[in-house]
PDB file of N, CA and C in Angstrom:
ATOM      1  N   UNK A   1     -34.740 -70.208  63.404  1.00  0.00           N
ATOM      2  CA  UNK A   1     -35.457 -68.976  63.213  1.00  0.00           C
ATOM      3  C   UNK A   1     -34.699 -67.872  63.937  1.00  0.00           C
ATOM      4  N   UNK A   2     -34.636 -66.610  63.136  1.00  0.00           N
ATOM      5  CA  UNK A   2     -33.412 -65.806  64.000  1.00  0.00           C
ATOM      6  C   UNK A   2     -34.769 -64.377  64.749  1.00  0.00           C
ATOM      7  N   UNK A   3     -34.177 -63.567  65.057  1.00  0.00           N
ATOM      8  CA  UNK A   3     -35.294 -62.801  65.873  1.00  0.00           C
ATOM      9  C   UNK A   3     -34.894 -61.399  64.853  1.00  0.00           C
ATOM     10  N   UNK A   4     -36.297 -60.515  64.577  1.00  0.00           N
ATOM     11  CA  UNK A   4     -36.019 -59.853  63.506  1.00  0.00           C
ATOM     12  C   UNK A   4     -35.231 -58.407  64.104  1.00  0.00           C
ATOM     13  N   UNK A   5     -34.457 -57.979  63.122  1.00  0.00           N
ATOM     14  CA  UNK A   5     -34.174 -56.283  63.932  1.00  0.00           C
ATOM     15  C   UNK A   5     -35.083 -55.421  63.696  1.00  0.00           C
ATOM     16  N   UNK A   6     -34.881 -54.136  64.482  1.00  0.00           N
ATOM     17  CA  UNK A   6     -35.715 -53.617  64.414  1.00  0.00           C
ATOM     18  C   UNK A   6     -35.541 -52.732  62.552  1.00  0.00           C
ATOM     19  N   UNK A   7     -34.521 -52.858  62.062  1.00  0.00           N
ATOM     20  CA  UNK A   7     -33.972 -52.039  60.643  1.00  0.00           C
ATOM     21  C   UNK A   7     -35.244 -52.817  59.486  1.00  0.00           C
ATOM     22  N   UNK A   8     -35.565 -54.629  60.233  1.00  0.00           N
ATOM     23  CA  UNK A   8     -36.482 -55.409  59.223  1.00  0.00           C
ATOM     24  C   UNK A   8     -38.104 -55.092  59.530  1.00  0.00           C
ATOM     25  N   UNK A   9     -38.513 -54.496  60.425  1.00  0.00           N
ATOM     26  CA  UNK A   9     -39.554 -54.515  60.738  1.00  0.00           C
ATOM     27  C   UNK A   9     -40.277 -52.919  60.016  1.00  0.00           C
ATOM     28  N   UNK A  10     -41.533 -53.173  59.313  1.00  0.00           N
ATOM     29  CA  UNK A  10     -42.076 -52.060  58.718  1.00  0.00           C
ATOM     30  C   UNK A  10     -43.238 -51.573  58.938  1.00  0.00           C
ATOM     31  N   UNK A  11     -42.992 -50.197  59.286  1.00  0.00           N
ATOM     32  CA  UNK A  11     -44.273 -49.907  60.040  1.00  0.00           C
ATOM     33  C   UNK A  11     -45.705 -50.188  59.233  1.00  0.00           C
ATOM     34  N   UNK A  12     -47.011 -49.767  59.480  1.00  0.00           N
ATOM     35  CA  UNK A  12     -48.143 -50.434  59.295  1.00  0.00           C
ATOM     36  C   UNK A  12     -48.261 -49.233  58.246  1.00  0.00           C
ATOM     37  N   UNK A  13     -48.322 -49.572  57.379  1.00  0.00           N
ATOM     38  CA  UNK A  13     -48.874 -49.115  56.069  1.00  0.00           C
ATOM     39  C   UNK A  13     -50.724 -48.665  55.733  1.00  0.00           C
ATOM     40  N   UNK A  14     -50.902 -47.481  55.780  1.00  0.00           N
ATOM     41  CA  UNK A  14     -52.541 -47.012  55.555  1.00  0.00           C
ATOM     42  C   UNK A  14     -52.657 -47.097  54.543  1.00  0.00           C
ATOM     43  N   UNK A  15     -53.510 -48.070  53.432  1.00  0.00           N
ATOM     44  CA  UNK A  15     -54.188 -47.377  52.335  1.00  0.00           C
ATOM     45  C   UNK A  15     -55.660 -46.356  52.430  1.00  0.00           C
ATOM     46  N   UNK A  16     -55.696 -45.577  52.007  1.00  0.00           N
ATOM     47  CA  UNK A  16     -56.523 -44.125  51.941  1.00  0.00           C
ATOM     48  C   UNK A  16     -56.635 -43.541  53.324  1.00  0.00           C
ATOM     49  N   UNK A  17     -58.118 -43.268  53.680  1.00  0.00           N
ATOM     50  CA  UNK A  17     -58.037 -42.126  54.498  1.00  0.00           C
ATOM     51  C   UNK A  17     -57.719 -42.834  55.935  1.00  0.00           C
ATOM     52  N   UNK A  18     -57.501 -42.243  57.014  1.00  0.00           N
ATOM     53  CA  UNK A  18     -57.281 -42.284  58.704  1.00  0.00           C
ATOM     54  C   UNK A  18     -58.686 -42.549  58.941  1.00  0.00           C
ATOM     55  N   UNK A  19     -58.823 -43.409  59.250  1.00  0.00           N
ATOM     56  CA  UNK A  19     -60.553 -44.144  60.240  1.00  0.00           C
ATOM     57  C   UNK A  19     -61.218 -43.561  61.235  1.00  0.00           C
ATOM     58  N   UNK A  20     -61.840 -43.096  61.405  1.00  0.00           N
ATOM     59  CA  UNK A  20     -62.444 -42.108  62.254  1.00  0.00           C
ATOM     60  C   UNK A  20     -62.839 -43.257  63.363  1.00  0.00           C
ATOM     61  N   UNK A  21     -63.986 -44.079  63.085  1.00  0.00           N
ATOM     62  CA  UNK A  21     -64.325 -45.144  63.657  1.00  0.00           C
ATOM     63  C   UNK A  21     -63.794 -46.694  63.786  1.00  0.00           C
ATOM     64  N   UNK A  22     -63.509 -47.205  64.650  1.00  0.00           N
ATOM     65  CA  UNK A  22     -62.666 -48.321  64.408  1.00  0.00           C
ATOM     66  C   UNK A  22     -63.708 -49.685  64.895  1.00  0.00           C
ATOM     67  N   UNK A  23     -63.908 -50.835  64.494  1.00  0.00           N
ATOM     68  CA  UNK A  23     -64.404 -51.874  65.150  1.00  0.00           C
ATOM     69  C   UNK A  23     -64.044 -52.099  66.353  1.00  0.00           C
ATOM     70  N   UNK A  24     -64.866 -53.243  67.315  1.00  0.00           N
ATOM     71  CA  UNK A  24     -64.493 -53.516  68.476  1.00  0.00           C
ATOM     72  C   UNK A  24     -62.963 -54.020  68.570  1.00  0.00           C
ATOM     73  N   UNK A  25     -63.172 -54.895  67.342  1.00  0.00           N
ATOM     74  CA  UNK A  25     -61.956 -56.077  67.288  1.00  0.00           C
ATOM     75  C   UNK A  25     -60.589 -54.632  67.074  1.00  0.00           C
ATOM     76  N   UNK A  26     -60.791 -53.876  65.922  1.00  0.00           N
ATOM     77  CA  UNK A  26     -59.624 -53.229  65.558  1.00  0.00           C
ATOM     78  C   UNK A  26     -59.176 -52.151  67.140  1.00  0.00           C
ATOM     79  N   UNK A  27     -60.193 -51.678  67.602  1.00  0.00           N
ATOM     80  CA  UNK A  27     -60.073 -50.925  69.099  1.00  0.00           C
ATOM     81  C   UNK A  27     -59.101 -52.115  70.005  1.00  0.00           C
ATOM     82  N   UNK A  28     -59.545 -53.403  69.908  1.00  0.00           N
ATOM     83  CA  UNK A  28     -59.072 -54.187  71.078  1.00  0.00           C
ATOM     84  C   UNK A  28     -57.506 -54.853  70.108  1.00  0.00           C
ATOM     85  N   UNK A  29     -57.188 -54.748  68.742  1.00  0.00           N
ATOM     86  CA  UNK A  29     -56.052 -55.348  68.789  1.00  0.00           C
ATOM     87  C   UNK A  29     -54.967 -53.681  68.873  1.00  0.00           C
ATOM     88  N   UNK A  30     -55.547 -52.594  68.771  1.00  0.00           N
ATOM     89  CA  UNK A  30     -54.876 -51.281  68.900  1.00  0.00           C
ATOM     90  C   UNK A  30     -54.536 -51.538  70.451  1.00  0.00           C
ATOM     91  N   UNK A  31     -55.238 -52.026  71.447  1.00  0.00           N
ATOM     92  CA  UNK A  31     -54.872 -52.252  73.057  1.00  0.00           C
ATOM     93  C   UNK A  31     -54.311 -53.224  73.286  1.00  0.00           C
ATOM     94  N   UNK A  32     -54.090 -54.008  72.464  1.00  0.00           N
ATOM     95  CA  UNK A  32     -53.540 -55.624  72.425  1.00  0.00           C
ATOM     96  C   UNK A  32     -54.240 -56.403  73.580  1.00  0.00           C
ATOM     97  N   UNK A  33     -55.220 -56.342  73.431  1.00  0.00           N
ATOM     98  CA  UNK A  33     -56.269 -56.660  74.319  1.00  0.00           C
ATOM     99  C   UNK A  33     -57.652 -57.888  73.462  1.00  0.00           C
ATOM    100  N   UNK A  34     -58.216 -58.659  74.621  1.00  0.00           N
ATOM    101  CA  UNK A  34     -58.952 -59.479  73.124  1.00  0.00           C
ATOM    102  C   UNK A  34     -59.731 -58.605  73.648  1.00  0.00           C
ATOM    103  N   UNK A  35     -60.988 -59.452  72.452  1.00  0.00           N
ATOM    104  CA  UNK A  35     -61.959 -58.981  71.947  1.00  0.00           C
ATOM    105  C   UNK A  35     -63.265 -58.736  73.365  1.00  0.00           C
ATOM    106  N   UNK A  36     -63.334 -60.134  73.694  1.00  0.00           N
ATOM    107  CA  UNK A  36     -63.680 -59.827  74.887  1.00  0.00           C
ATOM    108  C   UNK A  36     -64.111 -58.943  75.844  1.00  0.00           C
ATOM    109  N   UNK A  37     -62.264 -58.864  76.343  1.00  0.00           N
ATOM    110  CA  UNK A  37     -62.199 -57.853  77.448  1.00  0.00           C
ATOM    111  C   UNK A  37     -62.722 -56.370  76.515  1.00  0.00           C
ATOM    112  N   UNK A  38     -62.108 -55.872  75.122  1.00  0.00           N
ATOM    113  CA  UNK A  38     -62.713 -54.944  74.505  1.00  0.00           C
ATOM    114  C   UNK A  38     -64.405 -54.520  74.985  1.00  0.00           C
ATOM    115  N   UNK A  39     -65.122 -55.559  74.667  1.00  0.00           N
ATOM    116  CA  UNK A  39     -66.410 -55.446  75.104  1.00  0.00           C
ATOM    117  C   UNK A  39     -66.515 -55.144  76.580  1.00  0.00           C
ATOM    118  N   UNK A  40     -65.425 -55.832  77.574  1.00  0.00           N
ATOM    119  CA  UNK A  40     -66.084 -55.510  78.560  1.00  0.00           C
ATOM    120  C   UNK A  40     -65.778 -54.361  79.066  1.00  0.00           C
ATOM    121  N   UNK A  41     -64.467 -53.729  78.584  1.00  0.00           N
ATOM    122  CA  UNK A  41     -64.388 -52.189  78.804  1.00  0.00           C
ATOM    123  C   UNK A  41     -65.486 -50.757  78.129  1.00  0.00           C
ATOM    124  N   UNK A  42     -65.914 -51.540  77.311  1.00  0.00           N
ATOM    125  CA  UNK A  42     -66.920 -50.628  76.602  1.00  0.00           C
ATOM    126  C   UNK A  42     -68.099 -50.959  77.498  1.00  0.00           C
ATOM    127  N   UNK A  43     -68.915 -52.109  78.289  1.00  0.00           N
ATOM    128  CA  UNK A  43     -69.905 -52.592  78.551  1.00  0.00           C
ATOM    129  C   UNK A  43     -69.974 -51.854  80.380  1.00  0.00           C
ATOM    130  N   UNK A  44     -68.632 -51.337  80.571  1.00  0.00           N
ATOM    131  CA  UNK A  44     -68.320 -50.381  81.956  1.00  0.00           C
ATOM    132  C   UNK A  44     -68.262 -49.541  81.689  1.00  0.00           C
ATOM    133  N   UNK A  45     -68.054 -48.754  80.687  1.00  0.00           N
ATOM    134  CA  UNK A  45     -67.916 -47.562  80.634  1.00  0.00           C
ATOM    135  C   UNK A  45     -66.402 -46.612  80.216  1.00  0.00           C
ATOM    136  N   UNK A  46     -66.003 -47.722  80.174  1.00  0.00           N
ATOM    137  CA  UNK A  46     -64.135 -47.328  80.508  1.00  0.00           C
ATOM    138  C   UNK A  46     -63.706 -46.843  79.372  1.00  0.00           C
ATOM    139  N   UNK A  47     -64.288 -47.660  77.962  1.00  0.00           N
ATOM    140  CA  UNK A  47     -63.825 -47.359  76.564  1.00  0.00           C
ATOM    141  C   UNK A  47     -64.958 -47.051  76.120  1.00  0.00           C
ATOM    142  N   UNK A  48     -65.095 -45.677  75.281  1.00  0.00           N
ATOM    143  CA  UNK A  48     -65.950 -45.004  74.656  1.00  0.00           C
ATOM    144  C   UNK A  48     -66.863 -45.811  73.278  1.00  0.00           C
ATOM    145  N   UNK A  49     -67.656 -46.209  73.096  1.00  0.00           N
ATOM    146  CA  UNK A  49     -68.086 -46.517  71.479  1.00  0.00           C
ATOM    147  C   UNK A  49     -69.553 -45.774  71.966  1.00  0.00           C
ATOM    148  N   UNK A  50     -70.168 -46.117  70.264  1.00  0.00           N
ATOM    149  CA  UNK A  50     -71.581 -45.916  69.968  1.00  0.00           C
ATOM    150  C   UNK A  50     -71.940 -46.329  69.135  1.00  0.00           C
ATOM    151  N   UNK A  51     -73.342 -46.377  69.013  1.00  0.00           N
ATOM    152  CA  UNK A  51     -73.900 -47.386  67.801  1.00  0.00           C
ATOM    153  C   UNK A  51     -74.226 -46.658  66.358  1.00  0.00           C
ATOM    154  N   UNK A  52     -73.443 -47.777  65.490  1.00  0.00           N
ATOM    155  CA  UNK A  52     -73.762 -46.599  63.861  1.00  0.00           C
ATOM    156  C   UNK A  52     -74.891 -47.356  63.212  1.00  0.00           C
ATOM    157  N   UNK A  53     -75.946 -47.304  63.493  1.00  0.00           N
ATOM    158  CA  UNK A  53     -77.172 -48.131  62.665  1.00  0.00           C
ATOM    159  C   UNK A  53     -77.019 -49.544  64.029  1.00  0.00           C
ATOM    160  N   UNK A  54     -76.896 -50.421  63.622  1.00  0.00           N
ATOM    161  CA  UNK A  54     -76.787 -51.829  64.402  1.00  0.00           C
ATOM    162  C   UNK A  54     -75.379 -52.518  64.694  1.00  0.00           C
ATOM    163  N   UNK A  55     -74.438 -51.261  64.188  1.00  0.00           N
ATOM    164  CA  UNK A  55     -73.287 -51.648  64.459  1.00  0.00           C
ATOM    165  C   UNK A  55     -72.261 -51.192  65.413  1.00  0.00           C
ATOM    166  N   UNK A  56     -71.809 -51.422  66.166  1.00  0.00           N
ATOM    167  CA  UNK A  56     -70.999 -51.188  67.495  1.00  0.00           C
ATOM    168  C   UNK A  56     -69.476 -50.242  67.226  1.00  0.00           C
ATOM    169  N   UNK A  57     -69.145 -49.323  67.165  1.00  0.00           N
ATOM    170  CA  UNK A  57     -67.941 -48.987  67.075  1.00  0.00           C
ATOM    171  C   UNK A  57     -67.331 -48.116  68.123  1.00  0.00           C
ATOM    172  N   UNK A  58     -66.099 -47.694  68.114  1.00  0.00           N
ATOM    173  CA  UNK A  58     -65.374 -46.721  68.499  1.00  0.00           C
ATOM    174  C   UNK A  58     -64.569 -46.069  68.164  1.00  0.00           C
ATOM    175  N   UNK A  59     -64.684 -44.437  68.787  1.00  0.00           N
ATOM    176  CA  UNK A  59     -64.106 -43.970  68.345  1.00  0.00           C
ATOM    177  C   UNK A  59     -62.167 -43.940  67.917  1.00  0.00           C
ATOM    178  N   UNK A  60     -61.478 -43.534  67.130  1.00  0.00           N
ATOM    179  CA  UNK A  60     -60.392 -43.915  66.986  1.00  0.00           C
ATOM    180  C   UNK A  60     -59.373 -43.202  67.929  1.00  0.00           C
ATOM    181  N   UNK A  61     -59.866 -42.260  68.650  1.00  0.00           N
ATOM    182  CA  UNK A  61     -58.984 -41.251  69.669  1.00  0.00           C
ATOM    183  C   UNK A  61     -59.585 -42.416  71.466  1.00  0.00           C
ATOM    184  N   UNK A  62     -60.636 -42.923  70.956  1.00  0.00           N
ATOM    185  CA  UNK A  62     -60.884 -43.816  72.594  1.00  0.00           C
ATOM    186  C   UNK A  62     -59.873 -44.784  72.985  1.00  0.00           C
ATOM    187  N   UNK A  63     -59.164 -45.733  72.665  1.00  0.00           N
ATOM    188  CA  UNK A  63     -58.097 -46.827  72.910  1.00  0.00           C
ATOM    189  C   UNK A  63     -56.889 -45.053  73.296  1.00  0.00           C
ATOM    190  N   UNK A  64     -56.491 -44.423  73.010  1.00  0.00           N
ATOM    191  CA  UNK A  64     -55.364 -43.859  73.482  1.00  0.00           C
ATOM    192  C   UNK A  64     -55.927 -42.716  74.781  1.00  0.00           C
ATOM    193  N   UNK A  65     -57.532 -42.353  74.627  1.00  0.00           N
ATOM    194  CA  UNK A  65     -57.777 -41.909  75.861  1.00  0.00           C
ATOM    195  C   UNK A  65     -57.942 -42.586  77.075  1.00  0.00           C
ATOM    196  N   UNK A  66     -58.108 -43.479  76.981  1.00  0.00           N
ATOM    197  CA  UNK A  66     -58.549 -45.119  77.998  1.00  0.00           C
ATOM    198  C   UNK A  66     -57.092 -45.421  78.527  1.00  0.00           C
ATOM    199  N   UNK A  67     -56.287 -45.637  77.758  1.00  0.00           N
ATOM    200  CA  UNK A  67     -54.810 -45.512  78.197  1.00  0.00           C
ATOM    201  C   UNK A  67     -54.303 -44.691  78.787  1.00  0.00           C
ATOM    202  N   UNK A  68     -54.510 -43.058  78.507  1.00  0.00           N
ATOM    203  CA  UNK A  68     -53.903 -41.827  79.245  1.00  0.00           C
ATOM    204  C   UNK A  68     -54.661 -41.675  80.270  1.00  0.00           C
ATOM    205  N   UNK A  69     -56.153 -42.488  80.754  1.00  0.00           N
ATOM    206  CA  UNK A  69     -56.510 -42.518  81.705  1.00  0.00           C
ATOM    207  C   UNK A  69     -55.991 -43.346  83.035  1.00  0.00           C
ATOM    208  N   UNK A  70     -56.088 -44.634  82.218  1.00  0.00           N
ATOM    209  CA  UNK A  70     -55.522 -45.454  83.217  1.00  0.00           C
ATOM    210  C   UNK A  70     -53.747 -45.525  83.588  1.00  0.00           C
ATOM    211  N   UNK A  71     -53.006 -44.355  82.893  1.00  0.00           N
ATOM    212  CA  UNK A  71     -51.673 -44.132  83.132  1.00  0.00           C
ATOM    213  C   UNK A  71     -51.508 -43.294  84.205  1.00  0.00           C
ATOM    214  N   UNK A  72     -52.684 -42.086  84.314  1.00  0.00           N
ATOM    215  CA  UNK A  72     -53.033 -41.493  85.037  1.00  0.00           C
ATOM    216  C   UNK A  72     -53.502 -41.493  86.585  1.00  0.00           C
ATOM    217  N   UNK A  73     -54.173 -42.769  86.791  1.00  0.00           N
ATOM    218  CA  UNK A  73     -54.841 -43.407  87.544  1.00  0.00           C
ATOM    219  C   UNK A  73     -53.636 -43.660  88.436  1.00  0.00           C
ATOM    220  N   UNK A  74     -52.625 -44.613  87.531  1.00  0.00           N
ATOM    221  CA  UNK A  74     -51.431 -45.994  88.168  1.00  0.00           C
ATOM    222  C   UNK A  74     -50.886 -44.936  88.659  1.00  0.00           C
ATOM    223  N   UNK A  75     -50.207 -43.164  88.306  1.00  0.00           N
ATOM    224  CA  UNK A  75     -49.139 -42.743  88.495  1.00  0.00           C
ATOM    225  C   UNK A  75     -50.058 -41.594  89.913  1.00  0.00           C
ATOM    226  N   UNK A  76     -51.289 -41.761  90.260  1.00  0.00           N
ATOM    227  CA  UNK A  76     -52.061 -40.946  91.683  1.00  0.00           C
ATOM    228  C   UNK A  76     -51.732 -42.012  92.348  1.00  0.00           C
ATOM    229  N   UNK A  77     -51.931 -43.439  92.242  1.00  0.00           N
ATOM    230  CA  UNK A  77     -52.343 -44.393  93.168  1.00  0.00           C
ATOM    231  C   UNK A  77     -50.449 -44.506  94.063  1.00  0.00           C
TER     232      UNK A  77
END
């Protein structure tokens, strides 16, 4: 098995519109993070969601604010 270049690799392809709201799971593989820990950053407070009817989501700008937070954090400490 050889290791791919980067010339073979293709970026992620959208069909239709940009997602406003993303699932837990799609929030936590955008952080490469499981599912889990996803919940447990939302269940602290750390990662933003809200409930749409009975269903759990987040927003699609929260995984990159959660990040510019905690980049923020590492580069005071």
């Amino acid at each position: 098995m050889s290791i791919a270049s980067v010339e073979n690799v293709r970026p992620l392809e959208v069909a239709g519109p940009v997602p406003v709201l993303l699932t837990v799971e799609e929030a936590a593989y955008c952080l490469r993070i499981g599912r889990t820990t996803c919940f447990a950053l939302i269940r602290t407070g750390e990662l933003e969601s809200l409930m749409v009817g009975g269903l759990r989501r987040v927003p699609a700008d929260a995984p990159a604010a959660y990040l510019a937070r905690r980049r923020a954090e590492q580069r005071a400490a």
